[in-house]
PDB file of N, CA and C in Angstrom:
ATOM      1  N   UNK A   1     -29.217 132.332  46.534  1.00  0.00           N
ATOM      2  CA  UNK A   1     -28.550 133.575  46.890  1.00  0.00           C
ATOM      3  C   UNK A   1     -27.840 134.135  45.660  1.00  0.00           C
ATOM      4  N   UNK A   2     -27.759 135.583  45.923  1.00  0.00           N
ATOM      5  CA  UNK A   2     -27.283 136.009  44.580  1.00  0.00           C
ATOM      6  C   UNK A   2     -25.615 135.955  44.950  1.00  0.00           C
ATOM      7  N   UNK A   3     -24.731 135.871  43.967  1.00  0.00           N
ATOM      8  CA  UNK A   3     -23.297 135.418  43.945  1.00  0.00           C
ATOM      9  C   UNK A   3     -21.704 136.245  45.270  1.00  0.00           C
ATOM     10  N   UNK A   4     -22.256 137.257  45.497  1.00  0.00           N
ATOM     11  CA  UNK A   4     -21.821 138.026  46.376  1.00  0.00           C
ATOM     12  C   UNK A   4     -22.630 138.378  47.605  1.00  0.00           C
ATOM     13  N   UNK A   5     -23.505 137.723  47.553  1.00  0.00           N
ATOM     14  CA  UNK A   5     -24.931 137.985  49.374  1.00  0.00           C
ATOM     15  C   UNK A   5     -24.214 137.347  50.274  1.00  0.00           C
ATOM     16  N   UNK A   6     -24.279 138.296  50.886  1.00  0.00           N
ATOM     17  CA  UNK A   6     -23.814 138.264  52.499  1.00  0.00           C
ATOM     18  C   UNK A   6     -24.812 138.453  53.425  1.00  0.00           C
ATOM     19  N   UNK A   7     -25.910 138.751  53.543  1.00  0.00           N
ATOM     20  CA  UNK A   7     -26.902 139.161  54.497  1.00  0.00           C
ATOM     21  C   UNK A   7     -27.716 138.449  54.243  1.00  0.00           C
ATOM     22  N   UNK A   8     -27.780 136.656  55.100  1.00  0.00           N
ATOM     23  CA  UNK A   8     -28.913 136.194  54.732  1.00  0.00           C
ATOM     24  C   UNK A   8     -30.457 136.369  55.335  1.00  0.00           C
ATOM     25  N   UNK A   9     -30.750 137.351  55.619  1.00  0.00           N
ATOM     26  CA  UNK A   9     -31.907 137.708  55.792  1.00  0.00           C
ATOM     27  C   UNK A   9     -32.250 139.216  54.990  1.00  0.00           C
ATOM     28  N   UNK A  10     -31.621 139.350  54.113  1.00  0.00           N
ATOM     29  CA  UNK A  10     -32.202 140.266  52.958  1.00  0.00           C
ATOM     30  C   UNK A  10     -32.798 139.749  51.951  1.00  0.00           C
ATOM     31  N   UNK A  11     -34.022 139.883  51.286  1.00  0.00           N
ATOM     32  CA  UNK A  11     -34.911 139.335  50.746  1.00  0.00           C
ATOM     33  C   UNK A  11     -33.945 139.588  49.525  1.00  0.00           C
ATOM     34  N   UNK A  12     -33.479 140.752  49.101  1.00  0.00           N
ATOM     35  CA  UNK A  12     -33.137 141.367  48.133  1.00  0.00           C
ATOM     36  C   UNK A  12     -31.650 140.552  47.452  1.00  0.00           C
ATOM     37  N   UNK A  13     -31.246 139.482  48.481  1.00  0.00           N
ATOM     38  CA  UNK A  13     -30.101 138.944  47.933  1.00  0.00           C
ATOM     39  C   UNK A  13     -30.121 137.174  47.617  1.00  0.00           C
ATOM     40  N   UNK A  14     -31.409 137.248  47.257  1.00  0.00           N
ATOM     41  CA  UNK A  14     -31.830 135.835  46.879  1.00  0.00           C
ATOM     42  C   UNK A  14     -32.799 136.250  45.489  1.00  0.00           C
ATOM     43  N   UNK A  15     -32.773 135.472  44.306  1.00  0.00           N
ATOM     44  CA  UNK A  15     -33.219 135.899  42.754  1.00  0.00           C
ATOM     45  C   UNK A  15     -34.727 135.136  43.270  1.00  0.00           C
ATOM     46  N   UNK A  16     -35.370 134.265  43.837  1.00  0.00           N
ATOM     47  CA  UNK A  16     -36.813 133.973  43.377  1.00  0.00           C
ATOM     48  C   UNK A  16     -37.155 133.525  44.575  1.00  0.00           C
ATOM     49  N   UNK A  17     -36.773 133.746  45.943  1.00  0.00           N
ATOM     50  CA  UNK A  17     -37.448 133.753  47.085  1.00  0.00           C
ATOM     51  C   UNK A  17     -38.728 134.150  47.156  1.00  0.00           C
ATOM     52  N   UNK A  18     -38.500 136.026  46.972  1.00  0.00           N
ATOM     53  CA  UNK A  18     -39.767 136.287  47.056  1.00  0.00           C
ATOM     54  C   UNK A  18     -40.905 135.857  46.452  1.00  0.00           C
ATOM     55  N   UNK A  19     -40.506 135.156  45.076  1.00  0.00           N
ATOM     56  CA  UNK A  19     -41.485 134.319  44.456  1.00  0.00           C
ATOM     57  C   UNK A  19     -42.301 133.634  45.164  1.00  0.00           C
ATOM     58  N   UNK A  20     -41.658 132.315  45.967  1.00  0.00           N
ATOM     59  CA  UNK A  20     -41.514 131.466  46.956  1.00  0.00           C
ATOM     60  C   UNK A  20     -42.832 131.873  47.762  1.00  0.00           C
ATOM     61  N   UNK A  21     -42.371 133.123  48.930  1.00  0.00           N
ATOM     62  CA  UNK A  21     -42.898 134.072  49.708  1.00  0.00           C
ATOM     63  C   UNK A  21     -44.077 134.378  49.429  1.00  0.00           C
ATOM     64  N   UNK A  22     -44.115 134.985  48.033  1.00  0.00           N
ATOM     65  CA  UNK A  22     -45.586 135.540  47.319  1.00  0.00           C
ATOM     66  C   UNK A  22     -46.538 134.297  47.482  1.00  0.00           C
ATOM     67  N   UNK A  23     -46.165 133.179  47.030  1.00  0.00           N
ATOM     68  CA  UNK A  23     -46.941 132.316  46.404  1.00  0.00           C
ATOM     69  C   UNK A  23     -47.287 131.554  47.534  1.00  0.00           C
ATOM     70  N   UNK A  24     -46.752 131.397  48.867  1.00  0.00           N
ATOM     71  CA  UNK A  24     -47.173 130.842  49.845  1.00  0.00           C
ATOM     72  C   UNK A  24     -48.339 131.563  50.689  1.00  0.00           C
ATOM     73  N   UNK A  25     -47.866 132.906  50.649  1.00  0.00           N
ATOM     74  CA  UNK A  25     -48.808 133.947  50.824  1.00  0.00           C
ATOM     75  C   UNK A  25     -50.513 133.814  50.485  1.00  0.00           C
ATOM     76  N   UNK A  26     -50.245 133.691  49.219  1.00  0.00           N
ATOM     77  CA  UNK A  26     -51.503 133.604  48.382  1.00  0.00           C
ATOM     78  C   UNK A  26     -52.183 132.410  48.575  1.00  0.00           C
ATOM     79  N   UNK A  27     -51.537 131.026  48.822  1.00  0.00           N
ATOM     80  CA  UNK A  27     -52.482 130.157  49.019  1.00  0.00           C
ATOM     81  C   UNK A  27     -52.614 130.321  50.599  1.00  0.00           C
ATOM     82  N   UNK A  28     -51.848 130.742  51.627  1.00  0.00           N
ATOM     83  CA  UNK A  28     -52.707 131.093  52.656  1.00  0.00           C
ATOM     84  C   UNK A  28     -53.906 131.415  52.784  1.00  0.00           C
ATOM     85  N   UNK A  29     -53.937 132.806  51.830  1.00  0.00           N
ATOM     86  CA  UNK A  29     -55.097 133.643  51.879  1.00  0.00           C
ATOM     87  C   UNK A  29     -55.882 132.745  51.113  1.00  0.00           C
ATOM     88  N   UNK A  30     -55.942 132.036  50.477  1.00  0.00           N
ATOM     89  CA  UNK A  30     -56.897 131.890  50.034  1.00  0.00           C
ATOM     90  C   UNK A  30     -58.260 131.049  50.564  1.00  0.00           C
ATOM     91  N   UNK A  31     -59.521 130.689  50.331  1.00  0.00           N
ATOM     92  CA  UNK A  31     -60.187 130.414  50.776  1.00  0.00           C
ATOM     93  C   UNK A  31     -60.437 128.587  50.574  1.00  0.00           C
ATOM     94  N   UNK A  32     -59.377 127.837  50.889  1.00  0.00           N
ATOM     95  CA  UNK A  32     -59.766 126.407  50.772  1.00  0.00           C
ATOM     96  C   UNK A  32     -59.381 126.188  52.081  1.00  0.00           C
ATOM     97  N   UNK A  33     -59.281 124.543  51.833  1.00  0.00           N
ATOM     98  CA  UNK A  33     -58.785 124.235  52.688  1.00  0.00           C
ATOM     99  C   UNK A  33     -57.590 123.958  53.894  1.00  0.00           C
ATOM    100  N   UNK A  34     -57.877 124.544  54.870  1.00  0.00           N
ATOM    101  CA  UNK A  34     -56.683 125.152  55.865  1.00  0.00           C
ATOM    102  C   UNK A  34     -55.883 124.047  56.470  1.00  0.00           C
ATOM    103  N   UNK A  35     -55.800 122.823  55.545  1.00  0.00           N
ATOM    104  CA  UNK A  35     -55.307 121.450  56.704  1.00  0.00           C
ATOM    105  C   UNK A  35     -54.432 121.340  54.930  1.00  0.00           C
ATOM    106  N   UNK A  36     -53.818 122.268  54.289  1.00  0.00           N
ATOM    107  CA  UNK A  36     -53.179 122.303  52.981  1.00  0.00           C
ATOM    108  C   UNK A  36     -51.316 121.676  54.117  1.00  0.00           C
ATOM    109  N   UNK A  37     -50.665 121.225  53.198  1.00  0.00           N
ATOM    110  CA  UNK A  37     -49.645 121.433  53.188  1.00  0.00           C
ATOM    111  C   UNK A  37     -48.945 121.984  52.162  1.00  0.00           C
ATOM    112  N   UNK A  38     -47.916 122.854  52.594  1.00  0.00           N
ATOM    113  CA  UNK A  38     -46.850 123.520  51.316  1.00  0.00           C
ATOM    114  C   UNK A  38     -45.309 122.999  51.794  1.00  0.00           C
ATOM    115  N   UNK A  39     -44.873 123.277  50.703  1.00  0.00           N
ATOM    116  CA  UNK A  39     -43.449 123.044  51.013  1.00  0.00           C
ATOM    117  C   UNK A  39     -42.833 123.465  49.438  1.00  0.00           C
ATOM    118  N   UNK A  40     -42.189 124.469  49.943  1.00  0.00           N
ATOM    119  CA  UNK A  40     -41.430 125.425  49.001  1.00  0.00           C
ATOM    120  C   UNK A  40     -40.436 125.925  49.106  1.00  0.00           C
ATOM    121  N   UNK A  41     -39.905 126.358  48.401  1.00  0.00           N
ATOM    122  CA  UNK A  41     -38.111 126.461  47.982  1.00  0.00           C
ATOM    123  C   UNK A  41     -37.377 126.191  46.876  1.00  0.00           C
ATOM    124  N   UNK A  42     -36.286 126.566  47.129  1.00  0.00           N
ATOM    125  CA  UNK A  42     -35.199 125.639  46.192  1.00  0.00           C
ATOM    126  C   UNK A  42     -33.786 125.349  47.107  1.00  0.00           C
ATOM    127  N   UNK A  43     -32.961 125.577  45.988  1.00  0.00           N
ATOM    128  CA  UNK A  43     -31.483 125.767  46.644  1.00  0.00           C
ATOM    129  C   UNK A  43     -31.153 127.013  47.124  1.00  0.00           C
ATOM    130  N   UNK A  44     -30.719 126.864  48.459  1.00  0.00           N
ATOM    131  CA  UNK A  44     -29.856 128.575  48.473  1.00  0.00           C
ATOM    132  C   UNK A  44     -31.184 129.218  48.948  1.00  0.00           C
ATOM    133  N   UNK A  45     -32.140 128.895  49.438  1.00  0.00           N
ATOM    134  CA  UNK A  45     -33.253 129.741  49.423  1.00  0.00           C
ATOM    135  C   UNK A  45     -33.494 130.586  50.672  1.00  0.00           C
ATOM    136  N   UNK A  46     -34.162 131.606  51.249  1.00  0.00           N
ATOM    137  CA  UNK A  46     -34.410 132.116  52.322  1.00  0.00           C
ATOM    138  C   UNK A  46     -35.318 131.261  53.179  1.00  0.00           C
ATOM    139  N   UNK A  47     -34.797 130.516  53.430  1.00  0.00           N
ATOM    140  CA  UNK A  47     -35.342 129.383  54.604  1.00  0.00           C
ATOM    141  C   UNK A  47     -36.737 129.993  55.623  1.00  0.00           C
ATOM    142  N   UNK A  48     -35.922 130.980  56.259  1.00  0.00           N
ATOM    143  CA  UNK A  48     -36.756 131.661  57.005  1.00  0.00           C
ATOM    144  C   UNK A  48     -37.723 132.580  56.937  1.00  0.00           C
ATOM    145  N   UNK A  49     -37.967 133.150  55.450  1.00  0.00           N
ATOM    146  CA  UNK A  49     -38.959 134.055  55.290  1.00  0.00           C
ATOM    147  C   UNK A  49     -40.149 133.042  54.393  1.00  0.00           C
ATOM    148  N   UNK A  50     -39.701 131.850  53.954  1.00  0.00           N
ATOM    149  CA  UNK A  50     -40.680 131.096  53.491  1.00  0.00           C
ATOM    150  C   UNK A  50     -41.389 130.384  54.726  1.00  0.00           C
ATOM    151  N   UNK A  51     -40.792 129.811  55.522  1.00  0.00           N
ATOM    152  CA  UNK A  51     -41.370 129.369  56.810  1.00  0.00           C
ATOM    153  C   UNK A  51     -42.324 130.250  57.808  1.00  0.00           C
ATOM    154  N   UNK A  52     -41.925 131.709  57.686  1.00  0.00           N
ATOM    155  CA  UNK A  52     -42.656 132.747  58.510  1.00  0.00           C
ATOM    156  C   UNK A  52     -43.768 132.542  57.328  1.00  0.00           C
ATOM    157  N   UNK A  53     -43.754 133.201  55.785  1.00  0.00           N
ATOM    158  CA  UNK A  53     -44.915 133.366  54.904  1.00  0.00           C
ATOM    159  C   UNK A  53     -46.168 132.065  55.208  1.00  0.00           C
ATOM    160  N   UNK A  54     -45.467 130.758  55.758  1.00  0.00           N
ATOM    161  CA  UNK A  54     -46.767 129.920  55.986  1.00  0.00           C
ATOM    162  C   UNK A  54     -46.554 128.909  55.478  1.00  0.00           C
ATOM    163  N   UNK A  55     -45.553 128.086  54.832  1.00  0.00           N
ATOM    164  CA  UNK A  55     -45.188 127.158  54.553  1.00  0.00           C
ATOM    165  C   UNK A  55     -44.783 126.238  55.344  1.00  0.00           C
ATOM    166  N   UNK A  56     -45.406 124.298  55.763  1.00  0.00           N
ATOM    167  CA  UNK A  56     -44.887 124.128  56.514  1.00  0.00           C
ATOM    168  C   UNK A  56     -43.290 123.624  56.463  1.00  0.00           C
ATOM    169  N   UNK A  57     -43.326 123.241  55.496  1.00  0.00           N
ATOM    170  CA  UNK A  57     -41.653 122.172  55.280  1.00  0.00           C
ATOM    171  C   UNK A  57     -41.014 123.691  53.995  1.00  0.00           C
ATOM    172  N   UNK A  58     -39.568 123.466  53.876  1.00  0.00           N
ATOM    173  CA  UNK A  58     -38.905 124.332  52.731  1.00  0.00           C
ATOM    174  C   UNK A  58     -37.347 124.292  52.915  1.00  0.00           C
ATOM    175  N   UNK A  59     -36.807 125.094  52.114  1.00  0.00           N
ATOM    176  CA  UNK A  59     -35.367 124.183  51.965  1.00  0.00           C
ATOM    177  C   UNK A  59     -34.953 125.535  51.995  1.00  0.00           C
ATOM    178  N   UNK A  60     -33.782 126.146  51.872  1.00  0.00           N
ATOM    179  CA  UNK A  60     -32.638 125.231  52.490  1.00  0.00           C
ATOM    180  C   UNK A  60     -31.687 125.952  53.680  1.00  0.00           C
ATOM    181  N   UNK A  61     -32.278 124.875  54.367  1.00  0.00           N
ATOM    182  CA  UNK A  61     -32.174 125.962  55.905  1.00  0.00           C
ATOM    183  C   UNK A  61     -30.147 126.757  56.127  1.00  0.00           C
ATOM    184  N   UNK A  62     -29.521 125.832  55.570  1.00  0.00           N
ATOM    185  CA  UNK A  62     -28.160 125.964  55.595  1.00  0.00           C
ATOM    186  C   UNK A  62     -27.365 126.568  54.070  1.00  0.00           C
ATOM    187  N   UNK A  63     -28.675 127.212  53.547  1.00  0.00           N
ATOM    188  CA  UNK A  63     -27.934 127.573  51.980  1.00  0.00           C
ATOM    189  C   UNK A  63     -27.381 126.958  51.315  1.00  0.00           C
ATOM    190  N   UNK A  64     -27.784 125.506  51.107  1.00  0.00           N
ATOM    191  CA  UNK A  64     -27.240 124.686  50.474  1.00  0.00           C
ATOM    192  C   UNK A  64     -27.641 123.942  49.156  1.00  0.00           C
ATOM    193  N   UNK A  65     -26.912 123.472  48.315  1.00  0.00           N
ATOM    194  CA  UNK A  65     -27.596 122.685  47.490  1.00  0.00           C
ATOM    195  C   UNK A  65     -28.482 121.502  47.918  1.00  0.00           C
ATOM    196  N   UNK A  66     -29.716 121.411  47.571  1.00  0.00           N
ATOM    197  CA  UNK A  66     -30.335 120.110  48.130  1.00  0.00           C
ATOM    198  C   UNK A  66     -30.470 119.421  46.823  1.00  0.00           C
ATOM    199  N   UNK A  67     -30.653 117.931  47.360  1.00  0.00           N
ATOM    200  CA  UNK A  67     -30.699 117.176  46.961  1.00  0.00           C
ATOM    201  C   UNK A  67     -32.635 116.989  46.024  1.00  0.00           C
ATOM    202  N   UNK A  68     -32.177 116.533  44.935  1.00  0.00           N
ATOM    203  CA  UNK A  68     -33.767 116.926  44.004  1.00  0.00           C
ATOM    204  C   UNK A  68     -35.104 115.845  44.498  1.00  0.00           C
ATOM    205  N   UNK A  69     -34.497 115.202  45.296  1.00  0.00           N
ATOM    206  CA  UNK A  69     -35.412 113.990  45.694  1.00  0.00           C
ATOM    207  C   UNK A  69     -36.108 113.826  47.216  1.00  0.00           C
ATOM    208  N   UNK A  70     -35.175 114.878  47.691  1.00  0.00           N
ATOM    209  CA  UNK A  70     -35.466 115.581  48.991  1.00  0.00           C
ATOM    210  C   UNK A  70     -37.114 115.487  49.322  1.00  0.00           C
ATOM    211  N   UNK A  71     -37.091 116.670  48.589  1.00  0.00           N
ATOM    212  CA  UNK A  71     -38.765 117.538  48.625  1.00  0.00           C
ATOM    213  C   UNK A  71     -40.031 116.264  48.231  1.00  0.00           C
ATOM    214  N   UNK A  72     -39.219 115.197  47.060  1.00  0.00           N
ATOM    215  CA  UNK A  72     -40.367 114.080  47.089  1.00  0.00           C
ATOM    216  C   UNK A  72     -40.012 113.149  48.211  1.00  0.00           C
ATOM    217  N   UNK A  73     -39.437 113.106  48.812  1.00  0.00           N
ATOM    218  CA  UNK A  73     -39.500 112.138  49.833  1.00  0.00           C
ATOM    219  C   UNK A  73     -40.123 112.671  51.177  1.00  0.00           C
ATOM    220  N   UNK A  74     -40.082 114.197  51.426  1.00  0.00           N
ATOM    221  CA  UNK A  74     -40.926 114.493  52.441  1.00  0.00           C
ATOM    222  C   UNK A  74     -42.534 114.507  51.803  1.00  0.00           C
ATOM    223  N   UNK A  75     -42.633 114.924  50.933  1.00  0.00           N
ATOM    224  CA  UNK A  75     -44.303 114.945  50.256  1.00  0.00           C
ATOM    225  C   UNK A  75     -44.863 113.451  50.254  1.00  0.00           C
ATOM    226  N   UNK A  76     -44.040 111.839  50.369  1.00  0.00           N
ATOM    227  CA  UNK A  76     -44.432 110.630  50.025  1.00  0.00           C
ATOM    228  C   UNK A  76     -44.352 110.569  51.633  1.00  0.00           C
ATOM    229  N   UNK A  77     -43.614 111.010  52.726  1.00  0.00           N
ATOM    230  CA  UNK A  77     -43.841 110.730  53.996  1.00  0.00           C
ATOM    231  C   UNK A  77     -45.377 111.364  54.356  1.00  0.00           C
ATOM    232  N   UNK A  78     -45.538 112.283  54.096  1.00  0.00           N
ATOM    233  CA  UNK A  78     -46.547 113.067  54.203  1.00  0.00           C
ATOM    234  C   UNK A  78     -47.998 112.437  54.082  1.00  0.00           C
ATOM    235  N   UNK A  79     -48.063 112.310  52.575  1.00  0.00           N
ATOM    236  CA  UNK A  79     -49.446 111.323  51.736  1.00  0.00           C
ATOM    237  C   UNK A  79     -49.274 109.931  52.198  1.00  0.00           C
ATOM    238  N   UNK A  80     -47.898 109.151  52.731  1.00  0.00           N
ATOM    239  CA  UNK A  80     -48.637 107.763  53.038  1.00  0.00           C
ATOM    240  C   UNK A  80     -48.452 107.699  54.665  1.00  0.00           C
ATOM    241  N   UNK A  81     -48.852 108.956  55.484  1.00  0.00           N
ATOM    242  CA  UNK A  81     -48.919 108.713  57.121  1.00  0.00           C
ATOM    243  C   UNK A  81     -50.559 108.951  57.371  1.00  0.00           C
ATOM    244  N   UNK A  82     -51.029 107.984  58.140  1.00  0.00           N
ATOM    245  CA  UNK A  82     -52.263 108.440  58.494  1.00  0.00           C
ATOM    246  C   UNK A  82     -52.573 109.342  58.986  1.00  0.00           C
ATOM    247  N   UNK A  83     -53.899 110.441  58.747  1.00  0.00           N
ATOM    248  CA  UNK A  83     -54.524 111.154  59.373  1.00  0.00           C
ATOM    249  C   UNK A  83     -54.390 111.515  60.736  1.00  0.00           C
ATOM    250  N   UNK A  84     -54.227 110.888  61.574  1.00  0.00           N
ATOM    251  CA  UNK A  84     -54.084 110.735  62.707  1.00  0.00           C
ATOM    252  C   UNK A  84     -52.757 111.257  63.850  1.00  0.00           C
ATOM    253  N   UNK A  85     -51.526 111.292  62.683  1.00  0.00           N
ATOM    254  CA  UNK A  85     -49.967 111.529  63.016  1.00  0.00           C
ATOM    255  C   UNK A  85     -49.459 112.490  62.349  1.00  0.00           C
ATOM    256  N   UNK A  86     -48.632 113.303  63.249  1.00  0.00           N
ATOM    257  CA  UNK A  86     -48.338 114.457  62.895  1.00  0.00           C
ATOM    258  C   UNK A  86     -46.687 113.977  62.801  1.00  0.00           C
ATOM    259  N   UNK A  87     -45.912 114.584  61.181  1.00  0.00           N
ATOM    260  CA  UNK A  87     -45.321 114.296  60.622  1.00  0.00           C
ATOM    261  C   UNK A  87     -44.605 115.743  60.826  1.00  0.00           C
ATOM    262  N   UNK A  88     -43.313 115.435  61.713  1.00  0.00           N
ATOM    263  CA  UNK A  88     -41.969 116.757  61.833  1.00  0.00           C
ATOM    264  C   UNK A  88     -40.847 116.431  60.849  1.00  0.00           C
ATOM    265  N   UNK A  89     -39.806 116.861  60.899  1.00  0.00           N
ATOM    266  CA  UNK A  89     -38.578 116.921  60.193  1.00  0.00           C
ATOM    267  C   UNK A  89     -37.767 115.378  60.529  1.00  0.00           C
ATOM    268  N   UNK A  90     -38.154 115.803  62.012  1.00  0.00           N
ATOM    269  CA  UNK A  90     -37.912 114.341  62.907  1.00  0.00           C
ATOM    270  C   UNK A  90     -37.613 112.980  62.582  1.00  0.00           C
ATOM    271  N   UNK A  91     -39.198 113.105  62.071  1.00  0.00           N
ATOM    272  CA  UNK A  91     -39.557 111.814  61.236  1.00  0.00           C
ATOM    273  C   UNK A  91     -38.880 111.088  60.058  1.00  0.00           C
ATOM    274  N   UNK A  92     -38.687 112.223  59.291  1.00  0.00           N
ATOM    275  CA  UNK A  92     -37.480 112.401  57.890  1.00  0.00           C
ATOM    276  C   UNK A  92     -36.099 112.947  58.227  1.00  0.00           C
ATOM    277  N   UNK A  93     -35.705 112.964  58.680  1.00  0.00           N
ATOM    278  CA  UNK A  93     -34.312 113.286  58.315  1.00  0.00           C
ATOM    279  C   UNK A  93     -33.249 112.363  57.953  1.00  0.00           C
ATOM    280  N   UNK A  94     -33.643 111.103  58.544  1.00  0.00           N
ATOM    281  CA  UNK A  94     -32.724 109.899  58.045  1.00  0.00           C
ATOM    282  C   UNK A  94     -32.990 109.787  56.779  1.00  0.00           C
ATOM    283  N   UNK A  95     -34.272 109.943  56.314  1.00  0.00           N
ATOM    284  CA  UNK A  95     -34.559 109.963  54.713  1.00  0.00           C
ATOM    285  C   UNK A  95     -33.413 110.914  53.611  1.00  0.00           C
ATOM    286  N   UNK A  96     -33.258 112.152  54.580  1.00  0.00           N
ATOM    287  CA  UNK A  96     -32.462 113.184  53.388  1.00  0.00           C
ATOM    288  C   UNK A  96     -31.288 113.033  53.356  1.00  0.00           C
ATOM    289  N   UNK A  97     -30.964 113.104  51.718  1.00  0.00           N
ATOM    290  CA  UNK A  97     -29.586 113.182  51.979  1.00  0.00           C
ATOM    291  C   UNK A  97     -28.776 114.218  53.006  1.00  0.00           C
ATOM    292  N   UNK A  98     -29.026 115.774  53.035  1.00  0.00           N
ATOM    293  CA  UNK A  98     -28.485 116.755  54.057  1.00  0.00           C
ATOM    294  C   UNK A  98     -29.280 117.012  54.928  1.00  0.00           C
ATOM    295  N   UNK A  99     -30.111 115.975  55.802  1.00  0.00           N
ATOM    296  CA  UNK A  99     -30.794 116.071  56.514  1.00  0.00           C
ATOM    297  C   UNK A  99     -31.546 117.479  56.988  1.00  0.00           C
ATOM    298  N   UNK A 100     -31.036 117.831  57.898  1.00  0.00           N
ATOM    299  CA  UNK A 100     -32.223 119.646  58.217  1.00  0.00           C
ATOM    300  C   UNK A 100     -31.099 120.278  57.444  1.00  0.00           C
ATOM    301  N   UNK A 101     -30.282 119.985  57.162  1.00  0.00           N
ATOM    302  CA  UNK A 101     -29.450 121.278  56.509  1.00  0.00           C
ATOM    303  C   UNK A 101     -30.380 121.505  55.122  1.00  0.00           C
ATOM    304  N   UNK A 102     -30.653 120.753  54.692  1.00  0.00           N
ATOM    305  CA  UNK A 102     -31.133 121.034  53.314  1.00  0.00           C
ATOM    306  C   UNK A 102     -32.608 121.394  52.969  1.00  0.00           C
ATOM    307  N   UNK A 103     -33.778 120.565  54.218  1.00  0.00           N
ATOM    308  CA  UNK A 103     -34.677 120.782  54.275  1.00  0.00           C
ATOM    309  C   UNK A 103     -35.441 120.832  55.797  1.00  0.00           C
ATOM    310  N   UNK A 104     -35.896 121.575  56.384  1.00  0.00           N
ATOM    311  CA  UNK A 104     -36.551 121.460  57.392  1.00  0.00           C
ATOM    312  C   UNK A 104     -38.160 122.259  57.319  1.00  0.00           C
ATOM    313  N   UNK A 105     -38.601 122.468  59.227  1.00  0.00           N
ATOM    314  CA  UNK A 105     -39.917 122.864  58.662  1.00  0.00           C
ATOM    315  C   UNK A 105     -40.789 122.166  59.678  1.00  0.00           C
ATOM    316  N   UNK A 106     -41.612 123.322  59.705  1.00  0.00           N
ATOM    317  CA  UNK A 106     -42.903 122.944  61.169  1.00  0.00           C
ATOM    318  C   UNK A 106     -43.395 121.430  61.459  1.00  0.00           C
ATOM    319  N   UNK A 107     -43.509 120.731  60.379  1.00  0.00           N
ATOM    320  CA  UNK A 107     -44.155 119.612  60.464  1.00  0.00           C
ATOM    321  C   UNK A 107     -45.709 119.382  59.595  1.00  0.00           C
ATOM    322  N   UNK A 108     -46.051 118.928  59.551  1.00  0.00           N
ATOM    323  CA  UNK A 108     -47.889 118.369  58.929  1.00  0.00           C
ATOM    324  C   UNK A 108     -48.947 117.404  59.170  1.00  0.00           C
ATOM    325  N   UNK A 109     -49.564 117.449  59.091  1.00  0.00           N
ATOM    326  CA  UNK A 109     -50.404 116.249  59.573  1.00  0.00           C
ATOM    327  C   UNK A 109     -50.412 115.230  58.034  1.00  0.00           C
ATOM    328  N   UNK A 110     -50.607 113.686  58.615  1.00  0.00           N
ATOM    329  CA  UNK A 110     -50.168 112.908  57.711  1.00  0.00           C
ATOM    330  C   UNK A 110     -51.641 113.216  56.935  1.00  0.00           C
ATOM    331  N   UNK A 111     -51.576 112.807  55.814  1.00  0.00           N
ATOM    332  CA  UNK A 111     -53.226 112.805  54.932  1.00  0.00           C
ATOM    333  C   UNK A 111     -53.606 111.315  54.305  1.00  0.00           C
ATOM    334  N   UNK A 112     -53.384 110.493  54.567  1.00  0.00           N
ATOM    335  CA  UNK A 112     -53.518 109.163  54.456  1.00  0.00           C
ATOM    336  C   UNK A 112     -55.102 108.833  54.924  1.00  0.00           C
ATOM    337  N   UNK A 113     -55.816 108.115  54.191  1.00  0.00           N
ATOM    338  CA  UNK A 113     -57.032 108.166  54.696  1.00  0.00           C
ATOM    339  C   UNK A 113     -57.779 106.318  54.369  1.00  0.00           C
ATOM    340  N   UNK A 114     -58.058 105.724  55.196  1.00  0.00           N
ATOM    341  CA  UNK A 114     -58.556 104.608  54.555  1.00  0.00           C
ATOM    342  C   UNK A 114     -59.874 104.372  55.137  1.00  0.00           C
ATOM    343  N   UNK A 115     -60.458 103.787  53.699  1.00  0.00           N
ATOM    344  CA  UNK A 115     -61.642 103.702  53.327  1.00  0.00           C
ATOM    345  C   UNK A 115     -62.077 101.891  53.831  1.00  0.00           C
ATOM    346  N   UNK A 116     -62.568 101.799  54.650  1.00  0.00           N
ATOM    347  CA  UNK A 116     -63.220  99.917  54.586  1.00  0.00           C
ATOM    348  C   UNK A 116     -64.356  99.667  54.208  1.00  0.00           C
ATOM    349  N   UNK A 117     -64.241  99.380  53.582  1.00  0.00           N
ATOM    350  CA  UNK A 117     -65.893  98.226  52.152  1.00  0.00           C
ATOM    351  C   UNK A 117     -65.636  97.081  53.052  1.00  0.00           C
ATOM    352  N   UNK A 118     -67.080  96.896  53.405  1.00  0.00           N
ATOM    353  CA  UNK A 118     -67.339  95.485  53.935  1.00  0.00           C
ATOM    354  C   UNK A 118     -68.085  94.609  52.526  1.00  0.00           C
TER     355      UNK A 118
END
């Protein structure tokens, strides 16, 4: 947020949201694969217009400073849950330090995949 924003749902009072926004945008549109997870943000960020743009996880729902280890600890919940389980905030929040305050978010499917060689 910029130093005097008061209206947190003005795009215009956060410096690189729309960045955020744009760029989630774009890998929407784009033509890969639709089982992607994102998770984007920073501190202070417009929580809610990154989550509408298509992102599933992003920070920071309470305008807060988050914690830098946050975002890798939901991305390592993510890559080591199997295929099979769908991975919410739920799941992590004992993990974060500011639990949903800092990061929340739709959820993902785990991408864990194992291979058996006989």
């Amino acid at each position: 947020m910029i130093k005097n924003g008061v209206r947190y749902n003005d795009i215009y009072n956060y410096r690189n949201s729309r960045h955020f926004i744009d760029a989630v945008r774009e890998v929407r549109n784009m033509k890969i694969e639709k089982d992607i997870v994102i998770f984007a943000g920073a501190c202070q960020s417009y929580y809610e217009g990154i989550i509408a743009a298509g992102a599933n996880f992003a920070s920071s729902p309470a305008r807060i400073l988050i914690d830098f280890l946050d975002p890798l600890i939901v991305a390592e919940k993510i890559a080591t849950t199997e295929l099979t389980k769908y991975i919410t905030i739920k799941d992590i929040v004992n993990e974060l330090r500011d639990g949903e305050k800092g990061v929340s978010g739709i959820g993902a499917r785990g991408k864990k995949y194992t291979i058996y060689v006989e």
